[in-house]
Protein backbone atom coordinates (compact mmCIF):
# COMPACT_ATOMS: atom_id res chain seq x y z
CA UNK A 1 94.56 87.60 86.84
CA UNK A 2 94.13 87.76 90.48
CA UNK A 3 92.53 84.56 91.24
CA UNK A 4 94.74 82.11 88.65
CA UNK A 5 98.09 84.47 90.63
CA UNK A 6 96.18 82.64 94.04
CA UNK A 7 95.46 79.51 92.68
CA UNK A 8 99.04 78.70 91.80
CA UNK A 9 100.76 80.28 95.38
CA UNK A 10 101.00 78.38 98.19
CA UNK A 11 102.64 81.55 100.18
CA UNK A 12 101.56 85.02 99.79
CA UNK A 13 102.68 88.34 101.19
CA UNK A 14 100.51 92.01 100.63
CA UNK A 15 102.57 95.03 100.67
CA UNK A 16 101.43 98.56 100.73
CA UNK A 17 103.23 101.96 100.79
CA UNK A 18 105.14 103.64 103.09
CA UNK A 19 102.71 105.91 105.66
CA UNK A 20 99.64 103.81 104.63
CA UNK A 21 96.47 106.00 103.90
CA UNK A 22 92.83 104.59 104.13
CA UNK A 23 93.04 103.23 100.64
CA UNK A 24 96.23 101.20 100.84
CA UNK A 25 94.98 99.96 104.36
CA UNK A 26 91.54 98.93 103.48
CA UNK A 27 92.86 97.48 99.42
CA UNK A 28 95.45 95.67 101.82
CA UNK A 29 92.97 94.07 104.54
CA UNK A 30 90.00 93.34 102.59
CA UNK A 31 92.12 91.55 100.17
CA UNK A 32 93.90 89.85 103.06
CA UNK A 33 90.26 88.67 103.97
CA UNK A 34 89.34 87.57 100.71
CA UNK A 35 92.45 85.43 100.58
CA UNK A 36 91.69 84.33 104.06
CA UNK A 37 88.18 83.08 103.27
CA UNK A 38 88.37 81.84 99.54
CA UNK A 39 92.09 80.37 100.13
CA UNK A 40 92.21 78.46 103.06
CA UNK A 41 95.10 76.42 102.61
CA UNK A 42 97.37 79.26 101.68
CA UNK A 43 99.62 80.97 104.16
CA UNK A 44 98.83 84.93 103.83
CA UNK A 45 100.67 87.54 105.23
CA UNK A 46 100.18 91.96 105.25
CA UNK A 47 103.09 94.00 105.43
CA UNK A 48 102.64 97.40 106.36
CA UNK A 49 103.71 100.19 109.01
CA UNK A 50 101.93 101.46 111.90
CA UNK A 51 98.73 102.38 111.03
CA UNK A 52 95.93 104.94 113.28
CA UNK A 53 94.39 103.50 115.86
CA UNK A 54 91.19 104.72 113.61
CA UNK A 55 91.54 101.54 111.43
CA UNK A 56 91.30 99.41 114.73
CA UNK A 57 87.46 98.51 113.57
CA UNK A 58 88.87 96.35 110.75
CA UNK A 59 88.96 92.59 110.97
CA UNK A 60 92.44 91.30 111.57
CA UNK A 61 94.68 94.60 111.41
CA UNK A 62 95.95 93.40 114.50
CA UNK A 63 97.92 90.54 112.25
CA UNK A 64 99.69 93.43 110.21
CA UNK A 65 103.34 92.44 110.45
CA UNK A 66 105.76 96.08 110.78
CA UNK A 67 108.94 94.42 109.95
CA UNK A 68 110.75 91.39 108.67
CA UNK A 69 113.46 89.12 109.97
CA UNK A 70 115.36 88.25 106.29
CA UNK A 71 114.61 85.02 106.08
CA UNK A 72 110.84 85.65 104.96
CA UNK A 73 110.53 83.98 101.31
CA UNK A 74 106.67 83.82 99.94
CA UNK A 75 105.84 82.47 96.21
CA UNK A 76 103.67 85.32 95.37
CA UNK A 77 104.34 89.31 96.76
CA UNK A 78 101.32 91.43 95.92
CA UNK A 79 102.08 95.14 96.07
CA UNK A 80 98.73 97.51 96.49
CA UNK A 81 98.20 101.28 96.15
CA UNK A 82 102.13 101.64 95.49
CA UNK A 83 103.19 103.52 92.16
CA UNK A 84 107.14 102.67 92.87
CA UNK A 85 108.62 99.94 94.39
CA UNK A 86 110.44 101.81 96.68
CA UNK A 87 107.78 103.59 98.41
CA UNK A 88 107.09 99.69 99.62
CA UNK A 89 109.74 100.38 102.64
CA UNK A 90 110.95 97.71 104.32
CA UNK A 91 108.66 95.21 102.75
CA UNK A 92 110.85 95.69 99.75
CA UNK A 93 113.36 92.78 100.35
CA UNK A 94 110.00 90.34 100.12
CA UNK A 95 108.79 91.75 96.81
CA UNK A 96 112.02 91.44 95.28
CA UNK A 97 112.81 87.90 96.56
CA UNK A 98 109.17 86.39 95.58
CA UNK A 99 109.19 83.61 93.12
CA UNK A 100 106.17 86.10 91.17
CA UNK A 101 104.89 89.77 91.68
CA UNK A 102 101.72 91.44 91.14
CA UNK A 103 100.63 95.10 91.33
CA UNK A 104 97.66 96.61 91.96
CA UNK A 105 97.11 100.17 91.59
CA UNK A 106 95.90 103.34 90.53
CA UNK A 107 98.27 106.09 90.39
CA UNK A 108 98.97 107.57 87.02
CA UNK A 109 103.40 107.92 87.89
CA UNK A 110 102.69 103.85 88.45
CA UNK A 111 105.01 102.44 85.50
CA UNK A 112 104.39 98.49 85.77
CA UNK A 113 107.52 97.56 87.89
CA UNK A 114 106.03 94.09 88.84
CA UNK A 115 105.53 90.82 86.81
CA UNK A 116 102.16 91.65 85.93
CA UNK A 117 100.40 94.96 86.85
CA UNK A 118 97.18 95.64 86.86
CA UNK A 119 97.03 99.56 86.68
CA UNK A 120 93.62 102.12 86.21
CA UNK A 121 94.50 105.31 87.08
CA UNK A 122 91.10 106.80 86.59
CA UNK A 123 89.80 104.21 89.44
CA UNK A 124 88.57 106.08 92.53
CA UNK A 125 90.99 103.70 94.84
CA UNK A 126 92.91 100.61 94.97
CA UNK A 127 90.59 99.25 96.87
CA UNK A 128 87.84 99.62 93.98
CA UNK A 129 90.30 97.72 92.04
CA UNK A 130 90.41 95.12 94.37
CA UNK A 131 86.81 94.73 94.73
CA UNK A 132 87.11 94.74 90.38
CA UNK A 133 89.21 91.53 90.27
CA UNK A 134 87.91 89.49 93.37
CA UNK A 135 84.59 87.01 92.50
CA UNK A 136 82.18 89.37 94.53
CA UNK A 137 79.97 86.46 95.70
CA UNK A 138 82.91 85.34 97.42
CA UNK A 139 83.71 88.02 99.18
CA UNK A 140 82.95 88.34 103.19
CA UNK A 141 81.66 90.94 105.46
CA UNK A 142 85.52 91.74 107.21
CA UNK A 143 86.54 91.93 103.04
CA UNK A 144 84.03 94.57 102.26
CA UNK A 145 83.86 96.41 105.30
CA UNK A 146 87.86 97.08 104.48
CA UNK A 147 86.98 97.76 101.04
CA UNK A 148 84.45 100.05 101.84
CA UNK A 149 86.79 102.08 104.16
CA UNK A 150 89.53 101.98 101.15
CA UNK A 151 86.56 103.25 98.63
CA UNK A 152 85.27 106.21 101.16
CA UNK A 153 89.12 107.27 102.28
CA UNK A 154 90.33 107.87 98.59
CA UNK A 155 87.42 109.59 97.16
CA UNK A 156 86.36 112.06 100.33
CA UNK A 157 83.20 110.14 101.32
CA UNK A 158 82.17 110.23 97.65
CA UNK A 159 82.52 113.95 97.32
CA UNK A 160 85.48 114.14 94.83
CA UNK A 161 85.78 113.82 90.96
CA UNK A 162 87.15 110.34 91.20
CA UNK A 163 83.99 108.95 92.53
CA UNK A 164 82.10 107.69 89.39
CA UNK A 165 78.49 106.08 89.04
CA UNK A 166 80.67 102.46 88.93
CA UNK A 167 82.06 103.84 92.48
CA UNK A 168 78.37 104.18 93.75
CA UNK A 169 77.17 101.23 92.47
CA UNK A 170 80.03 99.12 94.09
CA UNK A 171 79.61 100.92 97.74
CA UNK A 172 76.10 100.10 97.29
CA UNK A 173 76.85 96.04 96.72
CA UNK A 174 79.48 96.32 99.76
CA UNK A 175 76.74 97.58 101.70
CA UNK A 176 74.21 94.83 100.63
CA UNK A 177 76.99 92.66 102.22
CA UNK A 178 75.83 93.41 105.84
CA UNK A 179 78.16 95.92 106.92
CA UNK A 180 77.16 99.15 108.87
CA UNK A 181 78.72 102.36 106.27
CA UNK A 182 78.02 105.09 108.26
CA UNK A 183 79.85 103.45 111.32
CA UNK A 184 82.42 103.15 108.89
CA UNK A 185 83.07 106.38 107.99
CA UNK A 186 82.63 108.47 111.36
CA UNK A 187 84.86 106.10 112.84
CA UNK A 188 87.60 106.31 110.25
CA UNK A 189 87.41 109.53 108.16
CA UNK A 190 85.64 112.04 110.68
CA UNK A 191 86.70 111.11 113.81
CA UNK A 192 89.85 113.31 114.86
CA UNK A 193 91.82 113.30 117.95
CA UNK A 194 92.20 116.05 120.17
CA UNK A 195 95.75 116.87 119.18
CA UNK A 196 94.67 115.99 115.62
CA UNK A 197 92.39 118.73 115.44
CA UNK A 198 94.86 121.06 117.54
CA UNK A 199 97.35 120.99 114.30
CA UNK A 200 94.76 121.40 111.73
CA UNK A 201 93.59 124.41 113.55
CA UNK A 202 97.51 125.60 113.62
CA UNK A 203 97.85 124.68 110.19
CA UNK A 204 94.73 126.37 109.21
CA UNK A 205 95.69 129.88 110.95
CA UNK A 206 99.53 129.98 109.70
CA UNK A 207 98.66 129.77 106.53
CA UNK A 208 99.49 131.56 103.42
CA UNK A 209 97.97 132.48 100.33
CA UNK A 210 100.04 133.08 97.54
CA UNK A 211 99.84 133.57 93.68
CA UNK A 212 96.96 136.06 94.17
CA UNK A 213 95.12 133.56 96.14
CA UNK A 214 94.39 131.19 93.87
CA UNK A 215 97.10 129.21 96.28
CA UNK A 216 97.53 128.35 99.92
CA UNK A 217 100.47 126.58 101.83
CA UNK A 218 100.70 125.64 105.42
CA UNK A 219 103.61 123.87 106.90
CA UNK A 220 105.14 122.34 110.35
CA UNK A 221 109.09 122.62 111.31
CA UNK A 222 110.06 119.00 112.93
CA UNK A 223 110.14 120.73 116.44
CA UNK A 224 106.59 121.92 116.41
CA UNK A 225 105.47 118.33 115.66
CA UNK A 226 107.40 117.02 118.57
CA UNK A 227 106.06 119.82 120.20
CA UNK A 228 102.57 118.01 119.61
CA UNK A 229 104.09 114.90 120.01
CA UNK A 230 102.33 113.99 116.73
CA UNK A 231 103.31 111.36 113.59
CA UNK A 232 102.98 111.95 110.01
CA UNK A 233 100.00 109.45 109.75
CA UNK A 234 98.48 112.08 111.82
CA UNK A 235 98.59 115.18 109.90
CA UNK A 236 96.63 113.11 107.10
CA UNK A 237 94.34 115.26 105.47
CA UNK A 238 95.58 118.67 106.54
CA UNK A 239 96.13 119.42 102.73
CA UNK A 240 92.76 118.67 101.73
CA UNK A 241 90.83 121.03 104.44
CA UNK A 242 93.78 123.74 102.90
CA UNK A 243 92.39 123.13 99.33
CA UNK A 244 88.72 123.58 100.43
CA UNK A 245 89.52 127.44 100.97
CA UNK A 246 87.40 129.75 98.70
CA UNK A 247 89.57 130.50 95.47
CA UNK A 248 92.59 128.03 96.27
CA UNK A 249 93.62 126.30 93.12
CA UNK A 250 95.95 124.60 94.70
CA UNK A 251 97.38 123.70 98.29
CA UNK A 252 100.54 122.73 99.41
CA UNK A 253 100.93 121.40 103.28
CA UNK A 254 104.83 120.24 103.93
CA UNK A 255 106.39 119.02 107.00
CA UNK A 256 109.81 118.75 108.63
CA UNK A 257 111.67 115.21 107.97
CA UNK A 258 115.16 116.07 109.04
CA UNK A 259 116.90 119.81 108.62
CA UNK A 260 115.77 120.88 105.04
CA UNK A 261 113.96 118.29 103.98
CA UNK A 262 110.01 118.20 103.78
CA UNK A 263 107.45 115.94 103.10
CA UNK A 264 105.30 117.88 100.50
CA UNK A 265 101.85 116.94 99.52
CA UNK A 266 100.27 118.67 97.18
CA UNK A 267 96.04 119.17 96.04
CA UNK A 268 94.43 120.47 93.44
CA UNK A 269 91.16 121.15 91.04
CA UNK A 270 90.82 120.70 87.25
CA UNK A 271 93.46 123.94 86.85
CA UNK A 272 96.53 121.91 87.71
CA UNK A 273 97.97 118.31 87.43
CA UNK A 274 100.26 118.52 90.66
CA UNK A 275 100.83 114.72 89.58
CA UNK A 276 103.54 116.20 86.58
CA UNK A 277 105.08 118.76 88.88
CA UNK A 278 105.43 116.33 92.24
CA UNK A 279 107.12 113.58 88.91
CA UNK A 280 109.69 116.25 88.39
CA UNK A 281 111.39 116.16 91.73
CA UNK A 282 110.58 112.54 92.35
CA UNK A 283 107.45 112.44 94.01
CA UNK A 284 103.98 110.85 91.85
CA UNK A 285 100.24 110.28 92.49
CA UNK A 286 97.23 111.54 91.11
CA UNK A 287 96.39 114.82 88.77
CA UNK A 288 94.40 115.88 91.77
CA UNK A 289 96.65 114.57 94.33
CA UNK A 290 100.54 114.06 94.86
CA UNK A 291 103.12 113.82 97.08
CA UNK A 292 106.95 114.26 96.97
CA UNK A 293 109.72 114.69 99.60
CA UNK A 294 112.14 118.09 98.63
CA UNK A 295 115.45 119.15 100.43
CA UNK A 296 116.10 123.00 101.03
CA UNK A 297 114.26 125.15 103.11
CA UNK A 298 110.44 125.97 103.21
CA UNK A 299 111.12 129.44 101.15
CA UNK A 300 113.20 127.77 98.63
CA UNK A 301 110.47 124.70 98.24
CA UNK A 302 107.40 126.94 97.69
CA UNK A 303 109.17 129.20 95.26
CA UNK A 304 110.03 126.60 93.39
CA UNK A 305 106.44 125.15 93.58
CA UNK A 306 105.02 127.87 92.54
CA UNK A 307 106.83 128.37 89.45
CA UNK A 308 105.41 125.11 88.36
CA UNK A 309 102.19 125.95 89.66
CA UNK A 310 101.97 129.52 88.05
CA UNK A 311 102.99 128.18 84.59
CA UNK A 312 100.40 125.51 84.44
CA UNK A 313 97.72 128.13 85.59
CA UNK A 314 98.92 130.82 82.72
CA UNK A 315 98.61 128.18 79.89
CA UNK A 316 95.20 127.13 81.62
CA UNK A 317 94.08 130.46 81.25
């Protein structure tokens, strides 16, 4: 699919998802460099936001375009790690004026909204799935360096569920490539800043357990991230040190977008799919992992969070 989608496109644009994680930034680059050494007579362009200064080690993030001028027009759009087209941001107008579409992807909410999809929600990462339809002799050291990072951001250096023996084995063939892993992952999953580790350490000691502590939420008004002087990309994996408290079920970590209205992302064990309960007020991702933006205020969000929450725990029990 991937390479006969090349083969006949003479222009080609990448698009990832609004706030791009590890996993839409390395599916995004090391497919960029794939194209880039394999294709080298087709014009290749990544469209994404402003990413960490983390991902700097990457080959060629520097080329990452942040907006478009409207008169863009590219025969193929390939959209990666995005389970809605509108979560593509202001790559959007490109994907929708393409001659053909492709989507690559692995969240379960992902319904096929491009020409052809190629969706496995049980894949560890987008960037697995990349790595699954490129012709692995072809690809480069930049291509599986940026793989690798996708591979190690989406499945917690290898320590969650999602990371399968098929995970291991490809890791182990990216690393056969040349490319230095543990470099890899200090520099782009361990590696905090200073203020970065000042708000998990806030968000860590405001929060709250709730349903008899088998839940814990933590969350930031808009003025005490300006007070920090931090971004959303930055508060990236708050949620997941939240769910690693002893008991939690599940953890919910929100933030301030404008009066009233939060980003909320939500994590979870086996006990609850917080995939069906971010689906219900728009949101989507994983069973594990999901993410949803909700308008009222904090006390009005959790409680009704936790309805959902509690319900799925009482059948579970």
């Amino acid at each position: 699919m991937l390479n006969r989608m090349l083969t006949q496109a003479g222009t080609i644009a990448i698009g990832g998802h609004v706030k791009p994680d590890g996993d839409c930034i390395g599916s995004s680059m090391g497919l960029y460099q794939y194209i880039r050494d394999n294709y080298k007579e087709k014009q290749v362009d990544v469209y994404l936001e402003e990413t960490l200064a983390a991902y700097e080690c990457l080959k060629g993030v520097e080329e990452i375009r942040h907006e478009i001028t409207g008169e863009e027009h590219y025969d193929l759009f390939i959209c990666l790690d995005c389970a809605d087209k509108s979560r593509l941001g202001f790559s959007l107008p490109l994907f929708e004026s393409a001659d053909h579409t492709l989507c690559i992807d692995h969240h379960v909410s992902n319904g096929g909204y491009a020409e052809e999809n190629y969706v496995v929600p049980d894949s560890s990462s987008t960037s697995e799935l990349v790595y699954e339809l490129a012709e692995k002799e072809k690809l480069g050291k930049a291509a599986s360096e940026a793989l690798y990072v996708g591979i190690v951001h989406d499945t917690g250096a290898f320590q969650y569920s999602a990371a399968k023996p098929s995970t291991f084995r490809m890791a182990a063939e990216l690393l056969e490539k040349g490319i230095d892993g543990p470099r890899l992952i200090e520099d782009t999953y361990y590696v905090k800043t200073y203020t970065q580790n000042q708000i998990l350490g806030r968000a860590l000691m405001e929060s709250i357990l709730f349903l008899n502590g088998r839940c814990i939420v933590s969350y930031f008004k808009k003025d005490t991230m300006e007070f920090y002087g931090v971004t959303p990309k930055e508060m990236d994996g708050i949620v997941s040190h939240l769910r690693n408290t002893k008991g939690v079920k599940v953890a919910v970590f929100m933030y301030e977008l404008e009066p009233e209205v939060y980003k909320v992302s939500l994590r979870s064990d086996d006990s609850v799919d917080v995939s069906t309960i971010a689906c219900q007020y728009g949101g989507g991702g994983h069973k594990k992992a999901a993410g949803v933006t909700m308008q009222g205020s904090f006390y009005n969000i959790i409680n009704r969070l936790s309805a959902q929450i509690d319900k799925q725990l009482r059948d579970d029990a």
